[in-house]
PDB file of N, CA and C in Angstrom:
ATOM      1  N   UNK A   1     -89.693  87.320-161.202  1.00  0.00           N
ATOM      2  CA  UNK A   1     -91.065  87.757-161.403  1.00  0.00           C
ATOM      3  C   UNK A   1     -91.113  89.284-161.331  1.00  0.00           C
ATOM      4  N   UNK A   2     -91.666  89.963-162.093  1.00  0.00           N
ATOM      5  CA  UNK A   2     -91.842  91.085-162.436  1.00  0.00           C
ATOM      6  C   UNK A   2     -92.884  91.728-160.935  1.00  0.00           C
ATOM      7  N   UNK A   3     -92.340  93.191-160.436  1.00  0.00           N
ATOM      8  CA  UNK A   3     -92.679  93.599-160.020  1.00  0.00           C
ATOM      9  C   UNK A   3     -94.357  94.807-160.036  1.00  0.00           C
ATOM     10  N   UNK A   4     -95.447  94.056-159.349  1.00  0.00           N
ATOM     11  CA  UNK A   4     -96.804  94.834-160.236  1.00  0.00           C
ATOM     12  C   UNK A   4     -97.157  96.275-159.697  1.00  0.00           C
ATOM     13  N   UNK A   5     -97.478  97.369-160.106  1.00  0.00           N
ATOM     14  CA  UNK A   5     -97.230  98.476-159.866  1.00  0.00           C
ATOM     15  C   UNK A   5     -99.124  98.587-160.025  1.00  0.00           C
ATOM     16  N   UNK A   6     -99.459  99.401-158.656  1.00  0.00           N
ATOM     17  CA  UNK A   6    -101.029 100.013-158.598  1.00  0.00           C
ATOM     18  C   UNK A   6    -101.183 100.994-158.872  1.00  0.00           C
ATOM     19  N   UNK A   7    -101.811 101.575-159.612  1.00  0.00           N
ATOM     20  CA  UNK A   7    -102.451 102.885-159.605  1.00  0.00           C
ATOM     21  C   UNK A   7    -103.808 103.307-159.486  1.00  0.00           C
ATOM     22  N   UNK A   8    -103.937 104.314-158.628  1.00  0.00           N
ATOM     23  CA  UNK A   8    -105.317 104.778-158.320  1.00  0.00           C
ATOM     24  C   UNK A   8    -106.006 105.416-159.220  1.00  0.00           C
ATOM     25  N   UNK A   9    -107.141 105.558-159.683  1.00  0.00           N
ATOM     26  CA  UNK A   9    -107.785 105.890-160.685  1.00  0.00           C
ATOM     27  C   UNK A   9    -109.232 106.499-160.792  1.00  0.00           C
ATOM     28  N   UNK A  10    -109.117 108.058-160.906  1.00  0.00           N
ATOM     29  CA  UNK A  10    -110.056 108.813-160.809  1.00  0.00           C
ATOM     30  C   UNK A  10    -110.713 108.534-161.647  1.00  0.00           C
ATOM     31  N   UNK A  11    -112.452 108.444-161.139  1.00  0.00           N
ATOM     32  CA  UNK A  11    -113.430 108.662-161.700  1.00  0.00           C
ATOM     33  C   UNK A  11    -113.862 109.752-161.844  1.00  0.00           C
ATOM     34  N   UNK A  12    -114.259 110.417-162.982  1.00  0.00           N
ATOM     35  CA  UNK A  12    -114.253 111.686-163.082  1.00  0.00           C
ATOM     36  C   UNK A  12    -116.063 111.793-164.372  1.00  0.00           C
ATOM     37  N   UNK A  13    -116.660 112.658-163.824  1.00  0.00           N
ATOM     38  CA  UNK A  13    -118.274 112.958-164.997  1.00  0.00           C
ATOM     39  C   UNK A  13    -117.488 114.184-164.601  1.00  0.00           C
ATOM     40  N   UNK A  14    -117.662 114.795-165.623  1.00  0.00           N
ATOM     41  CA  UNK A  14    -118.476 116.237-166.205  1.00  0.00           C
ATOM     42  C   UNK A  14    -119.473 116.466-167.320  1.00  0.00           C
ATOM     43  N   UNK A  15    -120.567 117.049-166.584  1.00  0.00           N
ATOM     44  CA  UNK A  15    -121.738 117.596-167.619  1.00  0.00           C
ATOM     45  C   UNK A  15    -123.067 117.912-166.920  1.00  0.00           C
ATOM     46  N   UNK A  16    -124.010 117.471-167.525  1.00  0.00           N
ATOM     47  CA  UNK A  16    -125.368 117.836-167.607  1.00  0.00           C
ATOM     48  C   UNK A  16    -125.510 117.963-166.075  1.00  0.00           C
ATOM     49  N   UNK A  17    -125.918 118.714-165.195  1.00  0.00           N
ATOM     50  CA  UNK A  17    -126.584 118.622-163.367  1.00  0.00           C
ATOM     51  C   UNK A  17    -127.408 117.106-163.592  1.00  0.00           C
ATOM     52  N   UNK A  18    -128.379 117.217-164.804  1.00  0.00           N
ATOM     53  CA  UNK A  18    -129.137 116.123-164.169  1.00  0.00           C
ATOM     54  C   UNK A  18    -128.356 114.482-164.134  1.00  0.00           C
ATOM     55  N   UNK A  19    -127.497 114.411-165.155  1.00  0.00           N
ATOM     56  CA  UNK A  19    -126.697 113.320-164.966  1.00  0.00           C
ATOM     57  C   UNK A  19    -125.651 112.992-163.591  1.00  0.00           C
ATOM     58  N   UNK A  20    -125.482 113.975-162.986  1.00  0.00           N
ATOM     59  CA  UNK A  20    -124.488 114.024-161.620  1.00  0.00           C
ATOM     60  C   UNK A  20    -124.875 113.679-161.094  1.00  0.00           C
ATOM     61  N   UNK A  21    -125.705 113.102-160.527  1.00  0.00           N
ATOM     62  CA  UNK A  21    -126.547 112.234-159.069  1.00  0.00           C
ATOM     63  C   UNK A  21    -126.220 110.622-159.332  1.00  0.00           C
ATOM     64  N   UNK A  22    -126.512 110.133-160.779  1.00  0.00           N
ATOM     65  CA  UNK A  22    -126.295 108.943-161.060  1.00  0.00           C
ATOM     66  C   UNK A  22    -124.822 108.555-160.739  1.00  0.00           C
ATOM     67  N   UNK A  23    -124.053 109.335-161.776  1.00  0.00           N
ATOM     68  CA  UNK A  23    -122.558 109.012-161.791  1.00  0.00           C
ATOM     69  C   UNK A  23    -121.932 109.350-160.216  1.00  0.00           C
ATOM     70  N   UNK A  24    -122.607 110.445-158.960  1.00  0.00           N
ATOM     71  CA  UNK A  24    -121.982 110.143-157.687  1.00  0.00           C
ATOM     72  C   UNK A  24    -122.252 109.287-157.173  1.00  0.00           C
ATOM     73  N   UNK A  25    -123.540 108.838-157.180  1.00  0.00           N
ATOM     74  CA  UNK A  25    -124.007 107.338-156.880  1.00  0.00           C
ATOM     75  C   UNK A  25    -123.078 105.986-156.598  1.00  0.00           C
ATOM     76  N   UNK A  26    -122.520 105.671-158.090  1.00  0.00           N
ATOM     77  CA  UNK A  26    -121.737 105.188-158.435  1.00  0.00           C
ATOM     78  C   UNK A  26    -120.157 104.813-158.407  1.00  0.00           C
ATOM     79  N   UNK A  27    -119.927 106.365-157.655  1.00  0.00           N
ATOM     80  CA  UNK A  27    -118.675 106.248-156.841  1.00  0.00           C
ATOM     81  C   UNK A  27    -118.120 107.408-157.763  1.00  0.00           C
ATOM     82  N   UNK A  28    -118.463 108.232-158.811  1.00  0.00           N
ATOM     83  CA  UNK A  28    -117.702 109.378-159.400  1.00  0.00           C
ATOM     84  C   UNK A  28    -117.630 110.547-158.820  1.00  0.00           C
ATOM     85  N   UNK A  29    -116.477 111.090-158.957  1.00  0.00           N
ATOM     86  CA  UNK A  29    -116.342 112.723-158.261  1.00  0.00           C
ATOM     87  C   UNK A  29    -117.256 113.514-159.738  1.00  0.00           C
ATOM     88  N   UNK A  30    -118.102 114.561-159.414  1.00  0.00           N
ATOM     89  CA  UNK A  30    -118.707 114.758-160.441  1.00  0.00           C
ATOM     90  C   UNK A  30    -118.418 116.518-160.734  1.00  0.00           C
ATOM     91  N   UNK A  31    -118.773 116.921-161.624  1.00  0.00           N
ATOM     92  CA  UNK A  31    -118.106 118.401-161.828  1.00  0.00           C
ATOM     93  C   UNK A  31    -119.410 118.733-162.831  1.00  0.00           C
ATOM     94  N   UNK A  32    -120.750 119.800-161.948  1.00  0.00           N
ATOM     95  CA  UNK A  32    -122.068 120.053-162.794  1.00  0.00           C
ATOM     96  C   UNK A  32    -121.975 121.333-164.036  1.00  0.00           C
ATOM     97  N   UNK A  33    -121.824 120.713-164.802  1.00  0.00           N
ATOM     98  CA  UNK A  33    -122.309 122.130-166.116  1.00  0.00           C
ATOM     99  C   UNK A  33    -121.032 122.778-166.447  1.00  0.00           C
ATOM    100  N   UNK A  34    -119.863 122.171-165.903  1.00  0.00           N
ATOM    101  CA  UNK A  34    -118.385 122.836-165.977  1.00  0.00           C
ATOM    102  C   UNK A  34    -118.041 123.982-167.074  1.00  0.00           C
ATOM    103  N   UNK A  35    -117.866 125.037-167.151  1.00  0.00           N
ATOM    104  CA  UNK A  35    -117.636 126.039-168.185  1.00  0.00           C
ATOM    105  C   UNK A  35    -116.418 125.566-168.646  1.00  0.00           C
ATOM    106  N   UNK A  36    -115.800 126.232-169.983  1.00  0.00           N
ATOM    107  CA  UNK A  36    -114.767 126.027-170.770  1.00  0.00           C
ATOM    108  C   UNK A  36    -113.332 126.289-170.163  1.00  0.00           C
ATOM    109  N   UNK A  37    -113.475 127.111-169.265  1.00  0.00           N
ATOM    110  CA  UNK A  37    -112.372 127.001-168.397  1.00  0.00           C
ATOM    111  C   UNK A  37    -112.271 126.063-167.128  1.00  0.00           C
ATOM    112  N   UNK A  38    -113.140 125.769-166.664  1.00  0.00           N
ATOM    113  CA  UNK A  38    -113.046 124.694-166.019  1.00  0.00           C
ATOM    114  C   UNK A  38    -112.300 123.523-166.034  1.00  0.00           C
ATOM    115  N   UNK A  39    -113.108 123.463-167.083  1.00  0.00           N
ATOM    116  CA  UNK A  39    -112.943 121.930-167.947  1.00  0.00           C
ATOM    117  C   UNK A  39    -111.572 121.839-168.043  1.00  0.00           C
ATOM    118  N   UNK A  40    -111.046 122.683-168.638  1.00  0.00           N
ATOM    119  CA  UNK A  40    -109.642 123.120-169.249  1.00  0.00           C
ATOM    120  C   UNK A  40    -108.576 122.838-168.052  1.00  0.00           C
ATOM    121  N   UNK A  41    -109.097 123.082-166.984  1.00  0.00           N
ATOM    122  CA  UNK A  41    -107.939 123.708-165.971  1.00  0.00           C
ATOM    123  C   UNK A  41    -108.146 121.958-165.106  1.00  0.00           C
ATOM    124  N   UNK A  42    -108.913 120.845-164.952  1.00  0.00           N
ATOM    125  CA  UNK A  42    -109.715 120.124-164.434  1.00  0.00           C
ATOM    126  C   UNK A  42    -108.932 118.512-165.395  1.00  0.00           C
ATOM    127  N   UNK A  43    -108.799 119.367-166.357  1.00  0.00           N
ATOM    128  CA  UNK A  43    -108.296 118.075-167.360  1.00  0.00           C
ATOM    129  C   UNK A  43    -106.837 118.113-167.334  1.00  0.00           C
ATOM    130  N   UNK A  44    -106.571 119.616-167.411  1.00  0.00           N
ATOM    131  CA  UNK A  44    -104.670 120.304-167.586  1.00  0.00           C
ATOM    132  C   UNK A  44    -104.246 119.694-166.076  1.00  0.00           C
ATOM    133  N   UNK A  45    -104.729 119.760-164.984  1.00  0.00           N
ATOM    134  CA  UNK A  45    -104.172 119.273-163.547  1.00  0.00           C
ATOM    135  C   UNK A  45    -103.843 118.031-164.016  1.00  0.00           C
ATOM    136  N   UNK A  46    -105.091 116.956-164.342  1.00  0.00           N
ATOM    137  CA  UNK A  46    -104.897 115.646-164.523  1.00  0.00           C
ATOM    138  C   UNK A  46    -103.481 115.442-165.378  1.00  0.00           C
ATOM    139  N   UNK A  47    -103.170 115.826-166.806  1.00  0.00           N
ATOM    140  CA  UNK A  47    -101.823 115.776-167.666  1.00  0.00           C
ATOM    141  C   UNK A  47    -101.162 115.848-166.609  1.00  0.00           C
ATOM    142  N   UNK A  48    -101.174 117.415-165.773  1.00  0.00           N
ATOM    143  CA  UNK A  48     -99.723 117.963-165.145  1.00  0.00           C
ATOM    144  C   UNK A  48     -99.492 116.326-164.178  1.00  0.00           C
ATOM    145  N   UNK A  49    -100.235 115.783-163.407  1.00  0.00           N
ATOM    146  CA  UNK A  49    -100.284 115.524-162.211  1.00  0.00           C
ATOM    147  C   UNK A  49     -99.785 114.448-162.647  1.00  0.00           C
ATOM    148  N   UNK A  50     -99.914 113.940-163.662  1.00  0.00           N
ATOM    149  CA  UNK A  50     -99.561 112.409-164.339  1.00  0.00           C
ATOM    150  C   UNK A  50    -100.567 111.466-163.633  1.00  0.00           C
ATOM    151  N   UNK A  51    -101.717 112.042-163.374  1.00  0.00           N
ATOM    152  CA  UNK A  51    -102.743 111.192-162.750  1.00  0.00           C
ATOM    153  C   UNK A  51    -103.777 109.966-164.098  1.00  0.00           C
ATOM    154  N   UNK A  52    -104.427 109.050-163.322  1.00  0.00           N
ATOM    155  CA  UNK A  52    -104.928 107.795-164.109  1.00  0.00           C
ATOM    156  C   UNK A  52    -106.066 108.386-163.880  1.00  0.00           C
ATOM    157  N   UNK A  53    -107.172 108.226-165.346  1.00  0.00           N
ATOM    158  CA  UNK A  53    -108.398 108.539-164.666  1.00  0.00           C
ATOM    159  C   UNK A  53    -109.251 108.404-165.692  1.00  0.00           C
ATOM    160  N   UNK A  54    -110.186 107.768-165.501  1.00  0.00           N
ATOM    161  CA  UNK A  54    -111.453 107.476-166.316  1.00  0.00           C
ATOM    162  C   UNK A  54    -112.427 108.705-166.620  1.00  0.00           C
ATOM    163  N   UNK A  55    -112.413 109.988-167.133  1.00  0.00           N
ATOM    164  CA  UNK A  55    -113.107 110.746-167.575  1.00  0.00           C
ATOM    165  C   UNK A  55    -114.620 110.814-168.482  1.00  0.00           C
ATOM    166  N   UNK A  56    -116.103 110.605-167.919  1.00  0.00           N
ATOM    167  CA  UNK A  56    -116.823 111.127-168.691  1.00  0.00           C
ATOM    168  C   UNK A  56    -117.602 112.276-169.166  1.00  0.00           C
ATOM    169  N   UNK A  57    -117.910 112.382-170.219  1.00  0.00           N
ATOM    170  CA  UNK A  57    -117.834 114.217-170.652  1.00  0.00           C
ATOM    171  C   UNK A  57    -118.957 113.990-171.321  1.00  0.00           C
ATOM    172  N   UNK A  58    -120.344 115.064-171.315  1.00  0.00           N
ATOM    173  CA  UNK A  58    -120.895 115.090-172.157  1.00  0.00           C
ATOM    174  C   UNK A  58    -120.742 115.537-173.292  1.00  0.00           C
ATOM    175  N   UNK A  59    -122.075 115.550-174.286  1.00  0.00           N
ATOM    176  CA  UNK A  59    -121.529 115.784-175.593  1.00  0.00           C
ATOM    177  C   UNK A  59    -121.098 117.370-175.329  1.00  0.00           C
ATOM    178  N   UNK A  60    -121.746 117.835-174.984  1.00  0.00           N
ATOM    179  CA  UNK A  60    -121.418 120.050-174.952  1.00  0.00           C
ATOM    180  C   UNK A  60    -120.288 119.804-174.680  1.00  0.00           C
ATOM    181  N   UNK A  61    -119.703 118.999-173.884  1.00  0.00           N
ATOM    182  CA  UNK A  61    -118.230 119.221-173.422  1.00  0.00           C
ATOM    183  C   UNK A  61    -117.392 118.482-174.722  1.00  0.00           C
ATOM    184  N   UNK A  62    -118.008 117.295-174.833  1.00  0.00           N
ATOM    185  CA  UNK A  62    -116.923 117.051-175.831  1.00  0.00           C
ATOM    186  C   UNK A  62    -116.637 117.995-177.274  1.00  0.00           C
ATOM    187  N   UNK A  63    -117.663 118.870-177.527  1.00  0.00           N
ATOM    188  CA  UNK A  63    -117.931 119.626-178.258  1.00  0.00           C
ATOM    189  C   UNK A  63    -117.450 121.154-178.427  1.00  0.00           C
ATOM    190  N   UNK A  64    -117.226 121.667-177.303  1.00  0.00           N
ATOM    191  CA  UNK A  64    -116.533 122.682-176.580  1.00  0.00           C
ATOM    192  C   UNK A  64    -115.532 123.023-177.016  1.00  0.00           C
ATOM    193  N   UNK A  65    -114.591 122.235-177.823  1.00  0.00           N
ATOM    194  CA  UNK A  65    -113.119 123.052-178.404  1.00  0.00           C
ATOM    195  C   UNK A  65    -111.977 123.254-177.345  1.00  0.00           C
ATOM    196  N   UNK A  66    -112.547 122.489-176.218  1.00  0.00           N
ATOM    197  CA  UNK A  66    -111.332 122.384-175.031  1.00  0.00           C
ATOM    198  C   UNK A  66    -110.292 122.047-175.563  1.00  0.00           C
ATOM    199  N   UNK A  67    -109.079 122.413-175.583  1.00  0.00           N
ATOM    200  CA  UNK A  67    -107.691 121.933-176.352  1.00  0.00           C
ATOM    201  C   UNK A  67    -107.174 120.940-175.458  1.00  0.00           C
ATOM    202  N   UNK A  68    -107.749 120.804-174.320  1.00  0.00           N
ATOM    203  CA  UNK A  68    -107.021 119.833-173.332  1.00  0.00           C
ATOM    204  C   UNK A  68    -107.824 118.545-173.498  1.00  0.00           C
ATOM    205  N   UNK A  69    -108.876 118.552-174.242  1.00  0.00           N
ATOM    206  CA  UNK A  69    -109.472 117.053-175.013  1.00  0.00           C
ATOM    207  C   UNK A  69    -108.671 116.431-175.604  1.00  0.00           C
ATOM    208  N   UNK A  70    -108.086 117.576-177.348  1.00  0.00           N
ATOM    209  CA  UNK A  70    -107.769 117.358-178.039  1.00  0.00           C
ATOM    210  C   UNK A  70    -106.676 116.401-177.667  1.00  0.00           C
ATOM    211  N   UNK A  71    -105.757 117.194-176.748  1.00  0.00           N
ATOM    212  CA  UNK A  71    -104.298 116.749-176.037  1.00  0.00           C
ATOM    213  C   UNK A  71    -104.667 115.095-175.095  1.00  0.00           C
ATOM    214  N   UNK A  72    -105.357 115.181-174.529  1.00  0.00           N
ATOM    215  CA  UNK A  72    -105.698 113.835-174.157  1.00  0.00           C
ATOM    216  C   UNK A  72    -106.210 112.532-174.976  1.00  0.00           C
ATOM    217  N   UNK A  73    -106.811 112.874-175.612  1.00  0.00           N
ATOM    218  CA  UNK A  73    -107.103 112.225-177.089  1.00  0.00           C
ATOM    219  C   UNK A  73    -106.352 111.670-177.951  1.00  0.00           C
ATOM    220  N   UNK A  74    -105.198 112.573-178.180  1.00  0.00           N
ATOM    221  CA  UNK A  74    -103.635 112.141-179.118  1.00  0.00           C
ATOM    222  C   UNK A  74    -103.040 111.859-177.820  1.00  0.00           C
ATOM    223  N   UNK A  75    -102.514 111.807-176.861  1.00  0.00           N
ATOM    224  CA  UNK A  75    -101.632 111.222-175.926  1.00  0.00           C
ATOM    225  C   UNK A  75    -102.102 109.759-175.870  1.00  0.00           C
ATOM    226  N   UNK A  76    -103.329 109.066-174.850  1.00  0.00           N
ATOM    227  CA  UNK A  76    -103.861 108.096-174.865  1.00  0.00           C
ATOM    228  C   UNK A  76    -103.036 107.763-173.422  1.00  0.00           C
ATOM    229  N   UNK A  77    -103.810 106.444-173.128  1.00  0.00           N
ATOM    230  CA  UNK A  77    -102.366 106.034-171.769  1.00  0.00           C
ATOM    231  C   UNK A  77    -103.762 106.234-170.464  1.00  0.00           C
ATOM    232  N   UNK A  78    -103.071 107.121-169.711  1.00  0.00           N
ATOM    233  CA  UNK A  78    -103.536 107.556-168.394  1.00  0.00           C
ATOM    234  C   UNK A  78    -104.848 107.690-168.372  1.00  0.00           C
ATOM    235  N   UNK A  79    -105.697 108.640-169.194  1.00  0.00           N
ATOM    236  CA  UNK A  79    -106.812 108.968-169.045  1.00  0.00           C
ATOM    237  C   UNK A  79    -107.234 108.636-170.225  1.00  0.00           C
ATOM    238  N   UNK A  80    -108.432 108.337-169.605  1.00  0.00           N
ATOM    239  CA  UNK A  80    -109.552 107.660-170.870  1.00  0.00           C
ATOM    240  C   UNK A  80    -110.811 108.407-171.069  1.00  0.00           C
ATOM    241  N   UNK A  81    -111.163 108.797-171.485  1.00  0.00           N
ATOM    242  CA  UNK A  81    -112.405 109.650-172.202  1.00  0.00           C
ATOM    243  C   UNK A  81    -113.403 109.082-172.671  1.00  0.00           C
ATOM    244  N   UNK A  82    -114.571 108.828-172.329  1.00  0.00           N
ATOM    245  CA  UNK A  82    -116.176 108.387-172.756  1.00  0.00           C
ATOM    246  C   UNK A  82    -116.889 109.752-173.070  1.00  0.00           C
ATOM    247  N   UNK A  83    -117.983 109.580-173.757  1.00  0.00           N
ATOM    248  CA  UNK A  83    -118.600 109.975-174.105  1.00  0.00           C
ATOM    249  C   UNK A  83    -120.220 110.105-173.655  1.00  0.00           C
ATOM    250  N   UNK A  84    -120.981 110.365-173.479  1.00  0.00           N
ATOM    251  CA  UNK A  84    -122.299 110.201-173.173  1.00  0.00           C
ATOM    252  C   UNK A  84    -123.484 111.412-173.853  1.00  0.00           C
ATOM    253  N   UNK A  85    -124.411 111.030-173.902  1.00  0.00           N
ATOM    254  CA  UNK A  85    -125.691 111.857-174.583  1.00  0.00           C
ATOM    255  C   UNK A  85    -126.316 112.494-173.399  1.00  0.00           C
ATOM    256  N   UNK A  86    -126.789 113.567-174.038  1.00  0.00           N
ATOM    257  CA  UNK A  86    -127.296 114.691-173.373  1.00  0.00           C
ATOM    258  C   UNK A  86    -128.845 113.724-172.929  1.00  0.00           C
ATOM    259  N   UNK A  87    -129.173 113.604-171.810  1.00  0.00           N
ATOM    260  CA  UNK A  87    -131.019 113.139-171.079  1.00  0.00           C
ATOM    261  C   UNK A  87    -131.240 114.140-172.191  1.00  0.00           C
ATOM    262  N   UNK A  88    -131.697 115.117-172.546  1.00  0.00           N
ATOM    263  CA  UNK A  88    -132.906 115.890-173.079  1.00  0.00           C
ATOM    264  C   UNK A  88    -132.726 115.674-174.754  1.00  0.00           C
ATOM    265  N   UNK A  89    -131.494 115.192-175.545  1.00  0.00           N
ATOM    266  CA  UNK A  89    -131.338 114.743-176.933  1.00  0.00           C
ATOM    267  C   UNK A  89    -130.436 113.938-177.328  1.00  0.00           C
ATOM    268  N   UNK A  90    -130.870 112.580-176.581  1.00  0.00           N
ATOM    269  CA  UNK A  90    -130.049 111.172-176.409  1.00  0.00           C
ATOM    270  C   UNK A  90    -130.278 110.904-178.105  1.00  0.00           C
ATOM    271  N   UNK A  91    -131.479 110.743-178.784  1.00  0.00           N
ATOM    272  CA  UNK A  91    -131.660 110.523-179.749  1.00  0.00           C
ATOM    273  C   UNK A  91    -130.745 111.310-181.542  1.00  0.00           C
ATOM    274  N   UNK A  92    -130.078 112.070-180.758  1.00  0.00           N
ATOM    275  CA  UNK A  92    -128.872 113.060-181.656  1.00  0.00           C
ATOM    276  C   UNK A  92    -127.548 113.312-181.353  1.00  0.00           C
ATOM    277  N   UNK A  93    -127.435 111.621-180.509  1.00  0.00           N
ATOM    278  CA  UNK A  93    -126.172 111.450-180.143  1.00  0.00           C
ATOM    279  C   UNK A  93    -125.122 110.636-181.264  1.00  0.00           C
ATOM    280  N   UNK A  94    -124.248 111.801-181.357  1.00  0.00           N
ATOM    281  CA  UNK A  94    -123.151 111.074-182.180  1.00  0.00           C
ATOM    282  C   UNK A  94    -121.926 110.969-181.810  1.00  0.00           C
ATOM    283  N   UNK A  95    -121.015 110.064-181.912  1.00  0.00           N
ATOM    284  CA  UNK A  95    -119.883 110.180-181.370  1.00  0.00           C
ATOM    285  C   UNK A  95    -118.846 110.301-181.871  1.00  0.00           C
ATOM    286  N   UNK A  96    -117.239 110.643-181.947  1.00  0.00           N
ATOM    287  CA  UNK A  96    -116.105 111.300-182.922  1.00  0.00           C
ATOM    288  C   UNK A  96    -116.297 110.285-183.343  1.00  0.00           C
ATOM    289  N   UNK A  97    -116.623 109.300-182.898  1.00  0.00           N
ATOM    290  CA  UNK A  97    -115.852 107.318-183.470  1.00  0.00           C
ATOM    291  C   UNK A  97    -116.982 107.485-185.057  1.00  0.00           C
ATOM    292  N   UNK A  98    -118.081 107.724-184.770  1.00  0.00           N
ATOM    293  CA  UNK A  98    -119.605 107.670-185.753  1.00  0.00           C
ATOM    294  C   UNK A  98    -119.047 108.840-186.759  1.00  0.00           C
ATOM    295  N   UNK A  99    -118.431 109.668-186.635  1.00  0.00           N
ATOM    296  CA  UNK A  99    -117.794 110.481-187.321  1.00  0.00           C
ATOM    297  C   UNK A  99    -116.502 110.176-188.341  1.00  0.00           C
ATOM    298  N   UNK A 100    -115.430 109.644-187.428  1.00  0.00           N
ATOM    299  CA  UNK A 100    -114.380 108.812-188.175  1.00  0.00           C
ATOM    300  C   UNK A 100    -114.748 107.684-189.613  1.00  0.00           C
ATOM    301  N   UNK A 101    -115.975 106.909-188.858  1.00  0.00           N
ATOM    302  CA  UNK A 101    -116.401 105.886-189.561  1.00  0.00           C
ATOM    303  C   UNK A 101    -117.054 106.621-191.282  1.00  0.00           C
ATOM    304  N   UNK A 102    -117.774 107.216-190.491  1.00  0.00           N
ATOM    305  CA  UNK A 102    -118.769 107.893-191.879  1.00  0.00           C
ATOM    306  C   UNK A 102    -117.386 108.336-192.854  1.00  0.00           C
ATOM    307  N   UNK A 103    -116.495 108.561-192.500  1.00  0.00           N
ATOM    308  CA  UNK A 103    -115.398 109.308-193.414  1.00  0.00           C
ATOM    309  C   UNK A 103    -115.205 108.445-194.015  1.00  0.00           C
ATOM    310  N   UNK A 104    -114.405 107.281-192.935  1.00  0.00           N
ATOM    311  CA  UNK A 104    -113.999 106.041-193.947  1.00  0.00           C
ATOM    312  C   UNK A 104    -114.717 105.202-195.012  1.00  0.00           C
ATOM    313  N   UNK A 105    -115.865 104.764-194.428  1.00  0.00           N
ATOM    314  CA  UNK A 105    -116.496 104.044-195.014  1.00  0.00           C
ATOM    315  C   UNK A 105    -118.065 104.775-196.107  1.00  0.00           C
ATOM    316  N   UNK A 106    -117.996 105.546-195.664  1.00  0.00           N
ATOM    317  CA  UNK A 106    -118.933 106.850-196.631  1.00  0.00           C
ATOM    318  C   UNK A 106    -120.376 106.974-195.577  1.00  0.00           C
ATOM    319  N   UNK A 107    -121.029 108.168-195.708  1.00  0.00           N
ATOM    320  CA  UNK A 107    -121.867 108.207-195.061  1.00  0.00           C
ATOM    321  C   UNK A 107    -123.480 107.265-194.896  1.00  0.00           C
ATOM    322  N   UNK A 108    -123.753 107.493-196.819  1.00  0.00           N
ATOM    323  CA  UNK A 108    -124.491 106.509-196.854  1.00  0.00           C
ATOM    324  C   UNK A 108    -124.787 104.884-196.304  1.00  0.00           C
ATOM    325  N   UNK A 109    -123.549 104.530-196.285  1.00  0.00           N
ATOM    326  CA  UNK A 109    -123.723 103.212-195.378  1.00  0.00           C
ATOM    327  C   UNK A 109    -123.905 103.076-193.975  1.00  0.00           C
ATOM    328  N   UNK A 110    -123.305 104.097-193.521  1.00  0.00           N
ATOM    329  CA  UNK A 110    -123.574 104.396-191.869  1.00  0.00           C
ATOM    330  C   UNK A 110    -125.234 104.579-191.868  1.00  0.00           C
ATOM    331  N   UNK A 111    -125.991 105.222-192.560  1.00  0.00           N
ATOM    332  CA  UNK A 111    -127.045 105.560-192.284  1.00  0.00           C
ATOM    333  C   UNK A 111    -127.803 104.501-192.558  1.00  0.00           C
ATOM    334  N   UNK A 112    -127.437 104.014-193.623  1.00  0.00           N
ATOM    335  CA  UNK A 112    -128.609 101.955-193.282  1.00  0.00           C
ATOM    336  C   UNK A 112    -128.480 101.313-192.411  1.00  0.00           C
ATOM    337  N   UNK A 113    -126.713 101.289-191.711  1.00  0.00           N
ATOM    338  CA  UNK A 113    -126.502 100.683-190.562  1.00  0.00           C
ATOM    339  C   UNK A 113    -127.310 101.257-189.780  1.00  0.00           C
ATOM    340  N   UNK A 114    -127.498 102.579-189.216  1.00  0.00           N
ATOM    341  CA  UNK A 114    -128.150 103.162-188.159  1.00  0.00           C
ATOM    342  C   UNK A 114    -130.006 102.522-188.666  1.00  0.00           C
ATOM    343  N   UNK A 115    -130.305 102.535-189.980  1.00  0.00           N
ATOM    344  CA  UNK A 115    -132.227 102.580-190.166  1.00  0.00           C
ATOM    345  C   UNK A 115    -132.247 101.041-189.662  1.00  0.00           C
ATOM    346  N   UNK A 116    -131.285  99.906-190.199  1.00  0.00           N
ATOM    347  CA  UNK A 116    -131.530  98.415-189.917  1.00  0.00           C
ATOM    348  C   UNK A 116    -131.014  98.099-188.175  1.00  0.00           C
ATOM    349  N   UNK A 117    -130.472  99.033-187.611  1.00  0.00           N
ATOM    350  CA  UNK A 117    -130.585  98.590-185.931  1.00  0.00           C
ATOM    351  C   UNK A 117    -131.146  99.186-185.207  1.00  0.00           C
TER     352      UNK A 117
END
């Protein structure tokens, strides 16, 4: 029988102040309004550390041009990356995935999908 191996697994928000109360609530270490270096240096520990960790980022962050997204993004594995909408323009939330799709499948159809749900 195969030997099962645990790993501990950071919960991790970064973004909006007003979203940080919920996600500590909840049991997340939270990181408010994180600047571009932050972020950077916050995500680069996690790679270095070979740490497991559930990461959510708002959109500004996912948006940000952090290269240490990018790098987590093409690796896959350890850390996982969500997404979430800004409280003040939930309604102009899009996500890379809503992006990918529109490529593939053309935009126009995404947008009936979005008027019929």
């Amino acid at each position: 029988m195969a030997e099962q191996t645990f790993h501990t697994t950071r919960l991790i928000f970064m973004g909006e102040a007003a979203l940080c109360d919920g996600f500590r609530l909840i049991g997340f270490e939270t990181h408010s309004d994180p600047d571009l270096e932050t972020t950077q240096r916050l995500l680069g520990e996690l790679v270095k550390q070979r740490q497991h960790a559930f990461v959510v980022i708002d959109q500004r962050i996912s948006r940000s041009g952090a290269s240490m997204l990018q790098q987590i993004r093409h690796e896959g594995g350890r850390i996982v990356l969500a997404e979430v909408p800004s409280l003040n323009n939930a309604t102009e939330f899009h996500s890379p995935l809503d992006e990918q799709l529109s490529r593939l499948i053309g935009g126009t159809a995404m947008e009936r999908q979005h008027e019929s749900g």
